[in-house]
N, C-alpha and C. Protein backbone atom coordinates (compact mmCIF):
# COMPACT_ATOMS: atom_id res chain seq x y z
N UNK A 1 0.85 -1.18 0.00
CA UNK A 1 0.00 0.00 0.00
C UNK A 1 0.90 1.24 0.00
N UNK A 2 0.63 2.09 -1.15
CA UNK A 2 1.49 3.41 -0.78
C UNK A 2 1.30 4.27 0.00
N UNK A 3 2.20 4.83 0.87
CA UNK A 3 1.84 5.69 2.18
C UNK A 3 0.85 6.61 1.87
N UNK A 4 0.75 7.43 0.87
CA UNK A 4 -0.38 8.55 0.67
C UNK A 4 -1.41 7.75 0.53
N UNK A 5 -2.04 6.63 -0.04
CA UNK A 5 -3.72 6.30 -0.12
C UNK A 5 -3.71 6.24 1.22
N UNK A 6 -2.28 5.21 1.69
CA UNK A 6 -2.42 4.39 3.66
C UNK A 6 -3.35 6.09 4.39
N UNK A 7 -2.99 7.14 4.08
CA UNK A 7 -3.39 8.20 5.18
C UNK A 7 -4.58 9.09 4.85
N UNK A 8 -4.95 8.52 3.58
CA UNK A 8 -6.22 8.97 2.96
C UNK A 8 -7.45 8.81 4.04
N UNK A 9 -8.05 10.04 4.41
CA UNK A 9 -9.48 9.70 5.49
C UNK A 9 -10.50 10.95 4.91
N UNK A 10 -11.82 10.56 5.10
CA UNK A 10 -12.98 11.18 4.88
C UNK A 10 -12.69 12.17 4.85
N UNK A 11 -13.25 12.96 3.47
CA UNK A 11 -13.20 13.97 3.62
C UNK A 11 -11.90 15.63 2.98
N UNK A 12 -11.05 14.29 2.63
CA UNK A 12 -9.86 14.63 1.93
C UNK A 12 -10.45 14.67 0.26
N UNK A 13 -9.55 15.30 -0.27
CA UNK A 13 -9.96 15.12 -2.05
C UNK A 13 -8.68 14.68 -2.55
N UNK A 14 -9.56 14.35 -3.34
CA UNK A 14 -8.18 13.44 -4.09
C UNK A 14 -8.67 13.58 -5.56
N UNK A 15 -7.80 13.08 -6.62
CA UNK A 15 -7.85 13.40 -8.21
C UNK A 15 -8.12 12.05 -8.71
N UNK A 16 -9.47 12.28 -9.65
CA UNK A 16 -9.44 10.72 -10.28
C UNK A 16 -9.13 11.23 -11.77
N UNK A 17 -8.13 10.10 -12.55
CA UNK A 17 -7.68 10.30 -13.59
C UNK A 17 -8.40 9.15 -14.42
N UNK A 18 -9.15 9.97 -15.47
CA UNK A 18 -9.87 8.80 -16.67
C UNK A 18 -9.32 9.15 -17.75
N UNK A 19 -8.93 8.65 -18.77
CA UNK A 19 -8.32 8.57 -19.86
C UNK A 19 -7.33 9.92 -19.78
N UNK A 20 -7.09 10.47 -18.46
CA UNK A 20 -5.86 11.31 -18.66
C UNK A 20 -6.80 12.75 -18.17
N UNK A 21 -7.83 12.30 -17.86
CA UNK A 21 -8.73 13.65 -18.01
C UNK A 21 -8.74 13.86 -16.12
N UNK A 22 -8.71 14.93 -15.41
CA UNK A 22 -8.65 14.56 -14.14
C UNK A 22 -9.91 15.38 -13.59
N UNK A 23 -10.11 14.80 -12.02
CA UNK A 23 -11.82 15.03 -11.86
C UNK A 23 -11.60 15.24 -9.85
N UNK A 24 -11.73 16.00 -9.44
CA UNK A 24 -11.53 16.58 -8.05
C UNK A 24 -12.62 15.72 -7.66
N UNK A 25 -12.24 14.87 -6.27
CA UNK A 25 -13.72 13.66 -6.07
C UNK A 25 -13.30 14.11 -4.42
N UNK A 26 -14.34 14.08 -3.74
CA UNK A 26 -14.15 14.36 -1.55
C UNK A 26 -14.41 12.61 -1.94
N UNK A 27 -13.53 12.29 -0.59
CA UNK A 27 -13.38 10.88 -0.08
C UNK A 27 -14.65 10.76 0.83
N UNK A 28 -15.37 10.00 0.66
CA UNK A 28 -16.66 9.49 1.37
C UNK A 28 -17.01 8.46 2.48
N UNK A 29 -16.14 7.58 2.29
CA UNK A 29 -15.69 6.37 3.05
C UNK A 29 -13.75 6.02 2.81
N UNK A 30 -14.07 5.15 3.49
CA UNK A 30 -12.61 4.43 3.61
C UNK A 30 -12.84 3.37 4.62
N UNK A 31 -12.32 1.81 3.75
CA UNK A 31 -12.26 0.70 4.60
C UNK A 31 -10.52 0.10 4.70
N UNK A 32 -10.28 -0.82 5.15
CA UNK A 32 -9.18 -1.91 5.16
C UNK A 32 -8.17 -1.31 3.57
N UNK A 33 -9.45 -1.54 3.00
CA UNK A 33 -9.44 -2.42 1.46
C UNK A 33 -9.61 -1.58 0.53
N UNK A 34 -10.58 0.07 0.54
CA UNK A 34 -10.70 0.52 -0.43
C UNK A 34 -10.98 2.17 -0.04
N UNK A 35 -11.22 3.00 -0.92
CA UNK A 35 -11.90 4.22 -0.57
C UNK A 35 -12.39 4.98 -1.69
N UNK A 36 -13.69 5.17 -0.80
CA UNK A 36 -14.80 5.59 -1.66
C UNK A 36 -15.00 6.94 -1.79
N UNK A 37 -15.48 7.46 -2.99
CA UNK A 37 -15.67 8.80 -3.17
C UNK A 37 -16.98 9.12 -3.85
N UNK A 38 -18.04 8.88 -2.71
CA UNK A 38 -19.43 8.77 -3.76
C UNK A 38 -20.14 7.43 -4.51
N UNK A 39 -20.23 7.88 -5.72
CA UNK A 39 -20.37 6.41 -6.64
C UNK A 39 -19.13 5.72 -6.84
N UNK A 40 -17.80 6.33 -6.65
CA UNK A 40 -16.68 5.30 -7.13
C UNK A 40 -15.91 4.85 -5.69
N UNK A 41 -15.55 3.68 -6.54
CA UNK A 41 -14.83 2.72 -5.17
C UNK A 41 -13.50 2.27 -5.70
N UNK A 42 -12.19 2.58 -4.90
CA UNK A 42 -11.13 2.96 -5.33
C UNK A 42 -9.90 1.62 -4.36
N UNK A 43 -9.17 0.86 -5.49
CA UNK A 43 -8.63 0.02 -4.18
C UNK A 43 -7.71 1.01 -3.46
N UNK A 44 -7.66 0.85 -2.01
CA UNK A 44 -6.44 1.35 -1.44
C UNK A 44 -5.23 1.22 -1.57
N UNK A 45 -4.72 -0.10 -2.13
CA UNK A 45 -3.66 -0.21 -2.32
C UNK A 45 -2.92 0.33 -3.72
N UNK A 46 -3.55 0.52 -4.65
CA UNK A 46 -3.16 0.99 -5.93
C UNK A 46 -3.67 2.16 -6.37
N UNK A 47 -5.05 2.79 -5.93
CA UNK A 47 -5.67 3.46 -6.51
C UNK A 47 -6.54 3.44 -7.55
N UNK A 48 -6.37 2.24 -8.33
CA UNK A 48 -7.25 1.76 -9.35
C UNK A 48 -8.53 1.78 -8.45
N UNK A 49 -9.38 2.08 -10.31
CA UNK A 49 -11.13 2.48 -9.91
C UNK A 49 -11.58 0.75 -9.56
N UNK A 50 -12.51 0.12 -8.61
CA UNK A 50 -12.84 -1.18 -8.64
C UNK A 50 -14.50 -0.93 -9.19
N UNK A 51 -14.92 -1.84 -10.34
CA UNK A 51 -16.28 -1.56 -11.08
C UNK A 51 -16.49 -2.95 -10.84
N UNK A 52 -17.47 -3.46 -10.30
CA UNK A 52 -17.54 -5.14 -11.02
C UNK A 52 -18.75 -5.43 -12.36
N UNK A 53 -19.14 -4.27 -12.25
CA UNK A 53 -20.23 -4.24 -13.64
C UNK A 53 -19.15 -4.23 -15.20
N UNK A 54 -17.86 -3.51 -14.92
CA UNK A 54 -16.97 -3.35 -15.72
C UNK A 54 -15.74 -4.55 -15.88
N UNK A 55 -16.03 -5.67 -14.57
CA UNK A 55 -14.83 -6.49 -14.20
C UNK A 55 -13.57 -5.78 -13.71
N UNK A 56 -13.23 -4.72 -13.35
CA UNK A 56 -12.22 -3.91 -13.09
C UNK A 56 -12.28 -3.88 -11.62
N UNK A 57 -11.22 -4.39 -11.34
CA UNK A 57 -10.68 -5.19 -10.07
C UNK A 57 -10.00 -3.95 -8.81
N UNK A 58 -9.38 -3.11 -9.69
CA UNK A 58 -8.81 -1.75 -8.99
C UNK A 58 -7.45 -2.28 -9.18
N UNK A 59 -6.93 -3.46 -9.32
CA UNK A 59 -5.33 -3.98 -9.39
C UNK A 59 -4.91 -4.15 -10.68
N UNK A 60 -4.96 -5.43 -11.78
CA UNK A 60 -4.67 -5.23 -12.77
C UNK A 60 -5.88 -4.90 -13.65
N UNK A 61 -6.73 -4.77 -13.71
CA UNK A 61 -7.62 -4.15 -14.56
C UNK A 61 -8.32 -2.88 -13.93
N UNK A 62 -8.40 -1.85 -14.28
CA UNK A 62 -8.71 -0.82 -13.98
C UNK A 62 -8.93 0.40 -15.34
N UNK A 63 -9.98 1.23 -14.94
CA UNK A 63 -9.96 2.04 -16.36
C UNK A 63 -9.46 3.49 -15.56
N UNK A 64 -9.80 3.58 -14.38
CA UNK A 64 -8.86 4.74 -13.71
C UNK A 64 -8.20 4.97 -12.21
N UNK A 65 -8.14 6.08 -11.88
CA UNK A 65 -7.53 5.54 -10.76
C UNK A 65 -7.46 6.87 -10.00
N UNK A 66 -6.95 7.04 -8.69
CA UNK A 66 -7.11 8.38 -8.04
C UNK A 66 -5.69 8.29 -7.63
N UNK A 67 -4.91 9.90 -7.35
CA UNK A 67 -3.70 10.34 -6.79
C UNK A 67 -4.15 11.32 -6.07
N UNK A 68 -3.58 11.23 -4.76
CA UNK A 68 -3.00 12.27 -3.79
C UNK A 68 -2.59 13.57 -3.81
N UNK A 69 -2.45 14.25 -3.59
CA UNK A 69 -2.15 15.41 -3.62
C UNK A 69 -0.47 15.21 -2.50
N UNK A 70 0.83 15.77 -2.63
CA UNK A 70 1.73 15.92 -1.31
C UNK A 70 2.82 15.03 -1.63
């Protein structure tokens, strides 16, 4: 897990990147395992978007993903 998602908590924003295009999202939740920003659910450990309507896992399949700010 990279230290910046590890310290990610409610309420923080973070950047989701889709095809390169970037999108200011507030963090909504946060479990173990993932963090949520609304409708999207983000693994913690990589940042990849997790969809299962899409099969996109948040690890190797993913269509986007969120970065940190720091």
């Amino acid at each position: 897990m990279t230290g910046k998602l590890a310290s990610v908590k409610v309420g923080d924003l973070v950047t989701r990147y889709l095809c390169g295009i970037p999108m200011q999202l507030h963090v909504t939740a946060v479990t173990e395992t993932t963090i949520e920003c609304g409708a999207w659910t983000f693994s913690k450990i990589t940042g990849g978007e997790i969809d299962e309507e899409l099969d996109w896992d948040g690890l190797g399949r993913t269509g986007s993903y969120i970065r940190v700010k720091g």
